[in-house]
PDB file of N, CA and C in Angstrom:
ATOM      1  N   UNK A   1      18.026   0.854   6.829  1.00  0.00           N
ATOM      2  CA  UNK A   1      17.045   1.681   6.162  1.00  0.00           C
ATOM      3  C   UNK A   1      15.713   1.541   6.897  1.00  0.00           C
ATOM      4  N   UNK A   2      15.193   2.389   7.472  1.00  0.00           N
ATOM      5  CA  UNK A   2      13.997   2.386   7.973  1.00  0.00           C
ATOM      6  C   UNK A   2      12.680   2.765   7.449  1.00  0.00           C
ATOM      7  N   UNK A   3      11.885   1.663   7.384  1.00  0.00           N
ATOM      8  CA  UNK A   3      10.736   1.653   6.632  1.00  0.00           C
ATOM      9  C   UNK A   3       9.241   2.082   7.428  1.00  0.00           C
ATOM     10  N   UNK A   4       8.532   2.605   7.184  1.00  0.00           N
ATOM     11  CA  UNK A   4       7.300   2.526   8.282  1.00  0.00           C
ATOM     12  C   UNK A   4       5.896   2.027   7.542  1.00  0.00           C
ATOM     13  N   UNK A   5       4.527   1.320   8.612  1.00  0.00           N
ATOM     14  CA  UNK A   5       3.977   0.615   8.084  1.00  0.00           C
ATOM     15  C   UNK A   5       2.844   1.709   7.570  1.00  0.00           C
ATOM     16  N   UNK A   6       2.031   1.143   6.292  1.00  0.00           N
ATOM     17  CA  UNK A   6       0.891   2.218   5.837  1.00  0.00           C
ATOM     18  C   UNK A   6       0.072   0.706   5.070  1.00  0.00           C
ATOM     19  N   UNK A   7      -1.346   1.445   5.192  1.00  0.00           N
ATOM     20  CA  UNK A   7      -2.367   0.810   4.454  1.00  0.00           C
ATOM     21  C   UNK A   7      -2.682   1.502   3.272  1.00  0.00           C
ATOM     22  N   UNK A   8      -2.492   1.228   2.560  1.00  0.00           N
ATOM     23  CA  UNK A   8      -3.354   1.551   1.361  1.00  0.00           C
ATOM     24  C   UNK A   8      -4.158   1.111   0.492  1.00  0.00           C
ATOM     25  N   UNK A   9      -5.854   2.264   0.233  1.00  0.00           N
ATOM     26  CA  UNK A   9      -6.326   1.901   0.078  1.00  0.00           C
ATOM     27  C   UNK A   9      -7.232   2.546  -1.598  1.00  0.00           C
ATOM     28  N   UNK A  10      -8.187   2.155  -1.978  1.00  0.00           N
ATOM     29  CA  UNK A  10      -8.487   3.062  -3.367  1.00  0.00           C
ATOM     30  C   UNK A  10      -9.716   2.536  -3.921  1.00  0.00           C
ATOM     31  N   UNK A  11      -9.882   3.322  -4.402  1.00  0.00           N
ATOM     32  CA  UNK A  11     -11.477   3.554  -5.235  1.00  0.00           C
ATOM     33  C   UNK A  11     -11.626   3.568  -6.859  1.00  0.00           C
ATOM     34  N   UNK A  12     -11.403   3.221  -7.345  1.00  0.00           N
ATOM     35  CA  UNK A  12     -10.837   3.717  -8.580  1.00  0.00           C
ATOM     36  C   UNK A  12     -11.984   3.233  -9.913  1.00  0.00           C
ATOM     37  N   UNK A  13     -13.145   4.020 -10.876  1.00  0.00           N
ATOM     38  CA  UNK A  13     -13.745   3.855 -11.746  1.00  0.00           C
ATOM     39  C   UNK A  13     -13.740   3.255 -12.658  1.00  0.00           C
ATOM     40  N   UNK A  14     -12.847   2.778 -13.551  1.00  0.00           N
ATOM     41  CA  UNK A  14     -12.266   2.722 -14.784  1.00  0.00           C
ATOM     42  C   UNK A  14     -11.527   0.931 -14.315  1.00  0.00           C
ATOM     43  N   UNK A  15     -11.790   0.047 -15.201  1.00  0.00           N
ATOM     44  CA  UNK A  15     -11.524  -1.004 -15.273  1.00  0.00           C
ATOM     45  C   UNK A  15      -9.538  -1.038 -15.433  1.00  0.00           C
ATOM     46  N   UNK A  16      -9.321  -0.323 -16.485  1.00  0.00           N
ATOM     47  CA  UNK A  16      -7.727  -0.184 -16.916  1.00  0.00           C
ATOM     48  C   UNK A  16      -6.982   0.471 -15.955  1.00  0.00           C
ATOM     49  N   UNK A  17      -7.576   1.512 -15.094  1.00  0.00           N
ATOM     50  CA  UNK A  17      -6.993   2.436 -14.125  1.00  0.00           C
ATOM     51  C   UNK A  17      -7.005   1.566 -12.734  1.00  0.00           C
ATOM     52  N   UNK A  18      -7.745   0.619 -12.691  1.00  0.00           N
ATOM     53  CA  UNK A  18      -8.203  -0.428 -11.749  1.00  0.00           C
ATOM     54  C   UNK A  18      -6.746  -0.958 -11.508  1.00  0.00           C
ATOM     55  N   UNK A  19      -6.995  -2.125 -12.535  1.00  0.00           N
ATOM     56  CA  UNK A  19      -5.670  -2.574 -13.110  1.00  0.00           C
ATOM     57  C   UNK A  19      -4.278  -2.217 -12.339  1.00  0.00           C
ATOM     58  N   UNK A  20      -4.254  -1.173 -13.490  1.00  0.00           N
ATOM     59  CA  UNK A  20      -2.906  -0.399 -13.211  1.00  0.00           C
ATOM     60  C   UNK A  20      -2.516  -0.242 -11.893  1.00  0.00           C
ATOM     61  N   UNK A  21      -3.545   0.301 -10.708  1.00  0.00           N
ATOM     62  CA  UNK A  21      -3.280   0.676  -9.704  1.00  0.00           C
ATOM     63  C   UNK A  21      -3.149  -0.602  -8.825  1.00  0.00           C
ATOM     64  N   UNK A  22      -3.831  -1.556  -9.067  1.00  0.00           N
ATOM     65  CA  UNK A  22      -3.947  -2.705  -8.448  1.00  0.00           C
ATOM     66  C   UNK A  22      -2.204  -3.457  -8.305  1.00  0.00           C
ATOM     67  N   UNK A  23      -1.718  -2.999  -9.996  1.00  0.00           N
ATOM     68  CA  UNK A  23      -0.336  -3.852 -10.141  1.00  0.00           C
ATOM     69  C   UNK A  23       0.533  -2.725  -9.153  1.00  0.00           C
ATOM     70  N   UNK A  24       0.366  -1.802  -9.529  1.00  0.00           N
ATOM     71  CA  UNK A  24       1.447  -0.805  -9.018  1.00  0.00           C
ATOM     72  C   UNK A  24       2.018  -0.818  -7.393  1.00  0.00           C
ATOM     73  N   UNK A  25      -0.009  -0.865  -6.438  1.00  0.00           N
ATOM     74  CA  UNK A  25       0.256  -1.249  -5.281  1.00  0.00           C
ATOM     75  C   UNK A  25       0.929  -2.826  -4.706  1.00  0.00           C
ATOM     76  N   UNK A  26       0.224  -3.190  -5.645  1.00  0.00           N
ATOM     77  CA  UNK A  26       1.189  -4.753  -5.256  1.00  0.00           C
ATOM     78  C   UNK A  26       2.677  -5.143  -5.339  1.00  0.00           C
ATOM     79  N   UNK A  27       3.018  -4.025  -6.010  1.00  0.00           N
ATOM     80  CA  UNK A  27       4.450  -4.199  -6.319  1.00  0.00           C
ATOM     81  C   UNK A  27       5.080  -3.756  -5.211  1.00  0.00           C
ATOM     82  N   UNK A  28       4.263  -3.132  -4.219  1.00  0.00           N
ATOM     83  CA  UNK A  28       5.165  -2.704  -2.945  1.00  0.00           C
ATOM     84  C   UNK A  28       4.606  -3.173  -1.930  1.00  0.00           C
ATOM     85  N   UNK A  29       3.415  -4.026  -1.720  1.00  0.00           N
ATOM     86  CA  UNK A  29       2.548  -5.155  -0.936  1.00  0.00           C
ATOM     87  C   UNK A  29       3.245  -6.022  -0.260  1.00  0.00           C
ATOM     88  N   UNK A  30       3.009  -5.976   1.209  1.00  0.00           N
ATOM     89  CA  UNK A  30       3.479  -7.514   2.279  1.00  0.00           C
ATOM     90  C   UNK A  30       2.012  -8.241   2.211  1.00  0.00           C
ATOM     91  N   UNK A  31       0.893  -7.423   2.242  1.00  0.00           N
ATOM     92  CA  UNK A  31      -0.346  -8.045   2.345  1.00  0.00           C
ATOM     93  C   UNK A  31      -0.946  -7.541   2.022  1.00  0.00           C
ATOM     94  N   UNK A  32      -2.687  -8.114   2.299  1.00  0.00           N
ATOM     95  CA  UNK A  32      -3.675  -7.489   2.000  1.00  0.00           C
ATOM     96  C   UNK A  32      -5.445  -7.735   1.458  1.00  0.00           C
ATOM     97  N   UNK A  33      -5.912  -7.052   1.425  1.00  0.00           N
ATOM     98  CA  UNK A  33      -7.169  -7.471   0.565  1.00  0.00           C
ATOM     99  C   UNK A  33      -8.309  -7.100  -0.001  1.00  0.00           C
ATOM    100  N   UNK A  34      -8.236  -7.630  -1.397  1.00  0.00           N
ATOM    101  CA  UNK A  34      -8.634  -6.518  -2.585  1.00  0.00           C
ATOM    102  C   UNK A  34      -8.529  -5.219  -2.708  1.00  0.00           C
ATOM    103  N   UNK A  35      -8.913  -4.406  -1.919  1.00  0.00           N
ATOM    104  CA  UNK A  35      -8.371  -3.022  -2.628  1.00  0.00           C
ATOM    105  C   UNK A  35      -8.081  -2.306  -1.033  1.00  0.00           C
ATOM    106  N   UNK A  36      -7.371  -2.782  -0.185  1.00  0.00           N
ATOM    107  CA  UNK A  36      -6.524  -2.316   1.107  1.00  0.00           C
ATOM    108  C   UNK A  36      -5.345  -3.080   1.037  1.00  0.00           C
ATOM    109  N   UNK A  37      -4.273  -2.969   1.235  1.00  0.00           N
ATOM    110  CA  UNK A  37      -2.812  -3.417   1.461  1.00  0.00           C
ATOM    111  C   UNK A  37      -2.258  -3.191   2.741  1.00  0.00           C
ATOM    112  N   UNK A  38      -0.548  -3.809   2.621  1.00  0.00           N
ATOM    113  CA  UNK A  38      -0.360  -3.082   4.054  1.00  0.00           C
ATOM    114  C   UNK A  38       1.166  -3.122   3.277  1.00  0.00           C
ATOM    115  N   UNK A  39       1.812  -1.567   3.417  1.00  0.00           N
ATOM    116  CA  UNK A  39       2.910  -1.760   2.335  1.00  0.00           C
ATOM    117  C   UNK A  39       3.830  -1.509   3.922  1.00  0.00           C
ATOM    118  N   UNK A  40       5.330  -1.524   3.894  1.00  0.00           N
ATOM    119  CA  UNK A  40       5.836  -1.187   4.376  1.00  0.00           C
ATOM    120  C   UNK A  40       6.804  -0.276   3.228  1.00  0.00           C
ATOM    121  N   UNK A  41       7.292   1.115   3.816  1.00  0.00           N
ATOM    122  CA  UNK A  41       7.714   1.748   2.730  1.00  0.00           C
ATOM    123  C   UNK A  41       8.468   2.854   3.062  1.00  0.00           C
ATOM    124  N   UNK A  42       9.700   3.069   2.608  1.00  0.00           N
ATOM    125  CA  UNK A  42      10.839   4.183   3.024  1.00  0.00           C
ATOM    126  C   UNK A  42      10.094   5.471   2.366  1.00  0.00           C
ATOM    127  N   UNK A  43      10.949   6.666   2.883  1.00  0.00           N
ATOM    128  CA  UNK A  43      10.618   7.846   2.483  1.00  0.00           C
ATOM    129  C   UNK A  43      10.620   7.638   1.271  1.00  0.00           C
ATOM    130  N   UNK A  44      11.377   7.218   0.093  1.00  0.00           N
ATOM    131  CA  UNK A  44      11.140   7.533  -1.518  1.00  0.00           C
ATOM    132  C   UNK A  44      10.986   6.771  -2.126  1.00  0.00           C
ATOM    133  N   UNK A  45      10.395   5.529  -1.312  1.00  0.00           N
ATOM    134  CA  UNK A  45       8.957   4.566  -2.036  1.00  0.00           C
ATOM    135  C   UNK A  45       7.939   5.243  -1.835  1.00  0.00           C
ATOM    136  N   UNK A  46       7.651   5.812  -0.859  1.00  0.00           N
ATOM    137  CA  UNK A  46       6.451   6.357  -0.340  1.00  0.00           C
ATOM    138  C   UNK A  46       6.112   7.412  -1.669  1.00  0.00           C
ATOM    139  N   UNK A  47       7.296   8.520  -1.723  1.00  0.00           N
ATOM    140  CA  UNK A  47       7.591   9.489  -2.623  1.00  0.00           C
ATOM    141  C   UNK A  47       7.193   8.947  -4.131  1.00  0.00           C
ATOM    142  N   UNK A  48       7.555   8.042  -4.911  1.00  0.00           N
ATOM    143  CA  UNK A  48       7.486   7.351  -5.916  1.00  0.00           C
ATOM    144  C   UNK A  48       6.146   6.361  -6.296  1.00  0.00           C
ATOM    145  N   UNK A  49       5.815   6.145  -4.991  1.00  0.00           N
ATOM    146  CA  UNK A  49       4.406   5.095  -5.074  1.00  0.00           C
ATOM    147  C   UNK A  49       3.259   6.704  -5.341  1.00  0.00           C
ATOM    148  N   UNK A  50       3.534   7.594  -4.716  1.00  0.00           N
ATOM    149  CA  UNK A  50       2.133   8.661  -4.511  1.00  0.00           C
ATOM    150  C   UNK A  50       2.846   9.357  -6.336  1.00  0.00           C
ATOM    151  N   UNK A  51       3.724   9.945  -6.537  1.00  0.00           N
ATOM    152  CA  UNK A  51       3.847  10.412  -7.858  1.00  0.00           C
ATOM    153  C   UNK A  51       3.488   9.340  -8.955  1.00  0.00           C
ATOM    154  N   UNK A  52       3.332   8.088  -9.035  1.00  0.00           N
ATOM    155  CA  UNK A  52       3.195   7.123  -9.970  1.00  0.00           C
ATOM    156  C   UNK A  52       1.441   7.198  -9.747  1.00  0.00           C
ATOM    157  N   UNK A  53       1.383   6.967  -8.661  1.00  0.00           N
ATOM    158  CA  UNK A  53      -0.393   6.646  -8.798  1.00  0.00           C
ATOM    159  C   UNK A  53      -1.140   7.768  -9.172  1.00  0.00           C
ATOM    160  N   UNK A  54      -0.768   9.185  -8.981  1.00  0.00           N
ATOM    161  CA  UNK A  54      -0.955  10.148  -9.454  1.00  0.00           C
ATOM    162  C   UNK A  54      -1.422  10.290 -11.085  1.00  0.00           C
ATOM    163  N   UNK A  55      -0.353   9.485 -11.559  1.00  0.00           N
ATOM    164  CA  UNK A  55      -0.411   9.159 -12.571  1.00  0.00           C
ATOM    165  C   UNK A  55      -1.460   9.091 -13.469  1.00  0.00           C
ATOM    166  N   UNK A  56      -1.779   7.573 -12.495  1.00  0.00           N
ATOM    167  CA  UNK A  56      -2.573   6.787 -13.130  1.00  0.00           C
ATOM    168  C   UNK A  56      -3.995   6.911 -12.890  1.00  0.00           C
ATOM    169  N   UNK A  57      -3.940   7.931 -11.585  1.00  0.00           N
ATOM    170  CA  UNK A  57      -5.264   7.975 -11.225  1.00  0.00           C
ATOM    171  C   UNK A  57      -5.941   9.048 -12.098  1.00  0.00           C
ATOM    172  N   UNK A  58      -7.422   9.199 -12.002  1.00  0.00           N
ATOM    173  CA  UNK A  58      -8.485  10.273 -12.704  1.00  0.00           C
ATOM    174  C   UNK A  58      -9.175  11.294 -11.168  1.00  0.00           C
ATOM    175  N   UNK A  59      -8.248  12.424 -10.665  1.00  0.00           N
ATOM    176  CA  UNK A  59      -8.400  13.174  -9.933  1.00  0.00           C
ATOM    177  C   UNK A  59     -10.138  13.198  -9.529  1.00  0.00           C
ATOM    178  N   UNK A  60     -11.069  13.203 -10.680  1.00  0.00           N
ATOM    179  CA  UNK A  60     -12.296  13.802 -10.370  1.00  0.00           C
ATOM    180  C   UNK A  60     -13.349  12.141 -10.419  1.00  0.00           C
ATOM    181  N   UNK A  61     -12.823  11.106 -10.788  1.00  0.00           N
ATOM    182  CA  UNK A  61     -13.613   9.583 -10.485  1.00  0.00           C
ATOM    183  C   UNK A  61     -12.730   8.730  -9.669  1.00  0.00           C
ATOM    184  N   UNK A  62     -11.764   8.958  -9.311  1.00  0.00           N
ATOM    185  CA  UNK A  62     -10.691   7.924  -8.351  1.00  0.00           C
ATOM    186  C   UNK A  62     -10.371   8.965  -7.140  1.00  0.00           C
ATOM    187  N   UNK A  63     -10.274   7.443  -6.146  1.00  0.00           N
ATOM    188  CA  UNK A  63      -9.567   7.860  -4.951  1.00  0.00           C
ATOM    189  C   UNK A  63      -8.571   7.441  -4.234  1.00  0.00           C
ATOM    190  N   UNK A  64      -7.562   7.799  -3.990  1.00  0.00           N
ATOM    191  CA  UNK A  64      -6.297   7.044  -3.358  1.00  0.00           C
ATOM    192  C   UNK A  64      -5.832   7.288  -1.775  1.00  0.00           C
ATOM    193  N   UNK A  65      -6.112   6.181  -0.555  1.00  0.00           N
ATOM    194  CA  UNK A  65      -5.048   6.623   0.505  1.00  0.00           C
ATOM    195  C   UNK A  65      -3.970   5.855   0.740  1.00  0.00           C
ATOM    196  N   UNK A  66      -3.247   6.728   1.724  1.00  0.00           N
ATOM    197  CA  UNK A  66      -1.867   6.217   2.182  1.00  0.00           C
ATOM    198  C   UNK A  66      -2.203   6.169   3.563  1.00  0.00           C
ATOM    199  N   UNK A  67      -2.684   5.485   4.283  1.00  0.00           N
ATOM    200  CA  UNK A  67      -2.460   6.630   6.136  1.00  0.00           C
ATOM    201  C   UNK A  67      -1.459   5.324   6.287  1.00  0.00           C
ATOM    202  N   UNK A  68      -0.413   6.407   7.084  1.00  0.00           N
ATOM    203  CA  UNK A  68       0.637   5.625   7.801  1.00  0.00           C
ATOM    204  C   UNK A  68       0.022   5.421   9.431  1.00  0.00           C
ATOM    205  N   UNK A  69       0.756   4.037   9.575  1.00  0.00           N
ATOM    206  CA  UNK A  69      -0.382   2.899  10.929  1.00  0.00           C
ATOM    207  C   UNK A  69       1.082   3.965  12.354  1.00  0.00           C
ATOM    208  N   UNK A  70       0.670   4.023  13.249  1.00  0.00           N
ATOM    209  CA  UNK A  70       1.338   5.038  14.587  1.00  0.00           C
ATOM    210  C   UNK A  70       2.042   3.451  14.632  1.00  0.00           C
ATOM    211  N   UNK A  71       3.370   3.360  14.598  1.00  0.00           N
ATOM    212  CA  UNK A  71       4.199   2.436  15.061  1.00  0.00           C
ATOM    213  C   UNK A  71       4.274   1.601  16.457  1.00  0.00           C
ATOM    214  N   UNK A  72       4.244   2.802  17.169  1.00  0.00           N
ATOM    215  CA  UNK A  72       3.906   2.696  19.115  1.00  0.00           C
ATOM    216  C   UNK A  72       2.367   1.881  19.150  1.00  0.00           C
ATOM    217  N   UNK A  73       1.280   1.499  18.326  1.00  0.00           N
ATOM    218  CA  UNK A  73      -0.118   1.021  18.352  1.00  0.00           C
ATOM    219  C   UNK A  73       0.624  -0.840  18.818  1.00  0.00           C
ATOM    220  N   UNK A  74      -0.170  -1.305  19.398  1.00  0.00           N
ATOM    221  CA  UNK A  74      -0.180  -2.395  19.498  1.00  0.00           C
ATOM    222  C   UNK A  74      -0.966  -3.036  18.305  1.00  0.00           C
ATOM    223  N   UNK A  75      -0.301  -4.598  17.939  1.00  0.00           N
ATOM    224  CA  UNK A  75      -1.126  -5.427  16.704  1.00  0.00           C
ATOM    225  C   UNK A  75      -2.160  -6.379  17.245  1.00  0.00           C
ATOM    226  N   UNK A  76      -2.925  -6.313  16.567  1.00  0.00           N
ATOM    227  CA  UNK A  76      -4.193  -7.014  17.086  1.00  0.00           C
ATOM    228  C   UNK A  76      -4.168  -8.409  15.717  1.00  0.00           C
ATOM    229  N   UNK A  77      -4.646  -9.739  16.394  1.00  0.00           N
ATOM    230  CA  UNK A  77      -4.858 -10.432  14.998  1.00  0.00           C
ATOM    231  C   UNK A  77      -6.138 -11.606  15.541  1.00  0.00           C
ATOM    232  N   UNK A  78      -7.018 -11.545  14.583  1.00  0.00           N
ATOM    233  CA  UNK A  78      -8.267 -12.341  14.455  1.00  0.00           C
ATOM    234  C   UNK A  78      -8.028 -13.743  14.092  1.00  0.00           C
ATOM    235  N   UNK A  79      -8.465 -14.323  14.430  1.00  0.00           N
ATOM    236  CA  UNK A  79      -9.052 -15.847  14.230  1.00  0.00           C
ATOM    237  C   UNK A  79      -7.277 -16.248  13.401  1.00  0.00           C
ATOM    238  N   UNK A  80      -7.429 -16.737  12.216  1.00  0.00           N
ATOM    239  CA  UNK A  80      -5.882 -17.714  11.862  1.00  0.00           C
ATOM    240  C   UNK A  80      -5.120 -16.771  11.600  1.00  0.00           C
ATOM    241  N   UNK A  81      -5.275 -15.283  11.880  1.00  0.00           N
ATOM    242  CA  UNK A  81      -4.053 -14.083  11.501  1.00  0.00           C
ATOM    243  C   UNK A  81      -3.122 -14.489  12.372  1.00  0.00           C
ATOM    244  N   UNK A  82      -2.144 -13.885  11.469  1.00  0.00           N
ATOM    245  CA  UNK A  82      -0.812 -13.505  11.603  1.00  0.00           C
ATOM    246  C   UNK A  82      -0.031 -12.640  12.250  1.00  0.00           C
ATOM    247  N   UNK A  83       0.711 -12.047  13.144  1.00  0.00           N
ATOM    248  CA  UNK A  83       0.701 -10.912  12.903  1.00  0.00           C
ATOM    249  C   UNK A  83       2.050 -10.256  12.108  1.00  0.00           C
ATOM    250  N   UNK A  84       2.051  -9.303  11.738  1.00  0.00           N
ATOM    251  CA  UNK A  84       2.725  -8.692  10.684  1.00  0.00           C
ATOM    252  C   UNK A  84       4.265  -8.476  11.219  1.00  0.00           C
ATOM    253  N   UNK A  85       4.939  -8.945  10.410  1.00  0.00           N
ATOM    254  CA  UNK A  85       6.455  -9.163  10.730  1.00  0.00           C
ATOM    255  C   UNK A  85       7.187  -8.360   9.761  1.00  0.00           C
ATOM    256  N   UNK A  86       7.964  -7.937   9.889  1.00  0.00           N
ATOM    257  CA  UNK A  86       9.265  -7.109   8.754  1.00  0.00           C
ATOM    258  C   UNK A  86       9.966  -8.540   8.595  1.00  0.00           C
ATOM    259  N   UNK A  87      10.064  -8.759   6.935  1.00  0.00           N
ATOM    260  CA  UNK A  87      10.916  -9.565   6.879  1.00  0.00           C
ATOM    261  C   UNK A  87      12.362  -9.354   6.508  1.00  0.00           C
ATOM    262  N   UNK A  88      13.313 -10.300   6.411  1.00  0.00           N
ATOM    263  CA  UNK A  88      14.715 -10.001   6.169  1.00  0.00           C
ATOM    264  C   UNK A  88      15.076  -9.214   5.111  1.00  0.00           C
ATOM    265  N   UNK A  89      14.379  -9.168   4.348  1.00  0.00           N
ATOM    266  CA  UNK A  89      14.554  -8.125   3.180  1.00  0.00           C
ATOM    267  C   UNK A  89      13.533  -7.814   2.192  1.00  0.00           C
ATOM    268  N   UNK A  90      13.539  -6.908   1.467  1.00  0.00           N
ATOM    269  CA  UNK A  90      12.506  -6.334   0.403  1.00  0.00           C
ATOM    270  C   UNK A  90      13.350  -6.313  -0.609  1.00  0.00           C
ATOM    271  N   UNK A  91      12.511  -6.488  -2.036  1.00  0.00           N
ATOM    272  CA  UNK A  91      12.766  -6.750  -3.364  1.00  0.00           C
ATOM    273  C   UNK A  91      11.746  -5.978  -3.935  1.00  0.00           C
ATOM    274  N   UNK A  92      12.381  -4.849  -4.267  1.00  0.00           N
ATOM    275  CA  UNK A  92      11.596  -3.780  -5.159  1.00  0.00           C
ATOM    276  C   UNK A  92      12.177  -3.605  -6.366  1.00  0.00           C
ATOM    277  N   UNK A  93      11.651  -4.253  -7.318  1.00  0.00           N
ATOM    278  CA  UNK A  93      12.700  -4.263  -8.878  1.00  0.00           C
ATOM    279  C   UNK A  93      11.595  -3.978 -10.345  1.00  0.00           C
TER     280      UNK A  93
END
């Protein structure tokens, strides 16, 4: 199953909508910090993560991205980083 990498990131007004979005992205999170991630994610996570946040979001005080990272980019890592590995498996439940 082939997954590709995306950051996501958000803006979001509302303390509860905060929340929500905060759990939702984390539930599909390898990393990250505070309100940027780095999900790795098949076509209908991708599909399911943008219809759910939809959701939850308030179109006219929230903001939500997805940009997917160009695969072919080389990884760059700062001072005690890491760099970002696919691990043996994902647990999306």
């Amino acid at each position: 199953m082939h997954r590709d990498l995306y950051l996501a990131a958000y803006d979001v007004a509302n303390h509860r909508r905060l929340a929500a979005a905060l759990h939702l992205v984390r539930a599909y999170a390898t990393g990250g910090q505070k309100s940027v991630h780095e999900l790795f994610l098949t076509p209908a996570e991708k599909h399911e993560l943008l219809h759910t946040m939809a959701l939850i979001l308030d179109a006219e005080e929230d903001r939500f991205l997805l940009l997917r990272l160009d695969p072919r980019a080389r990884t760059y890592a700062l001072g005690r980083a890491k760099k970002p590995a696919d691990p043996e498996y994902f647990y999306v439940g």
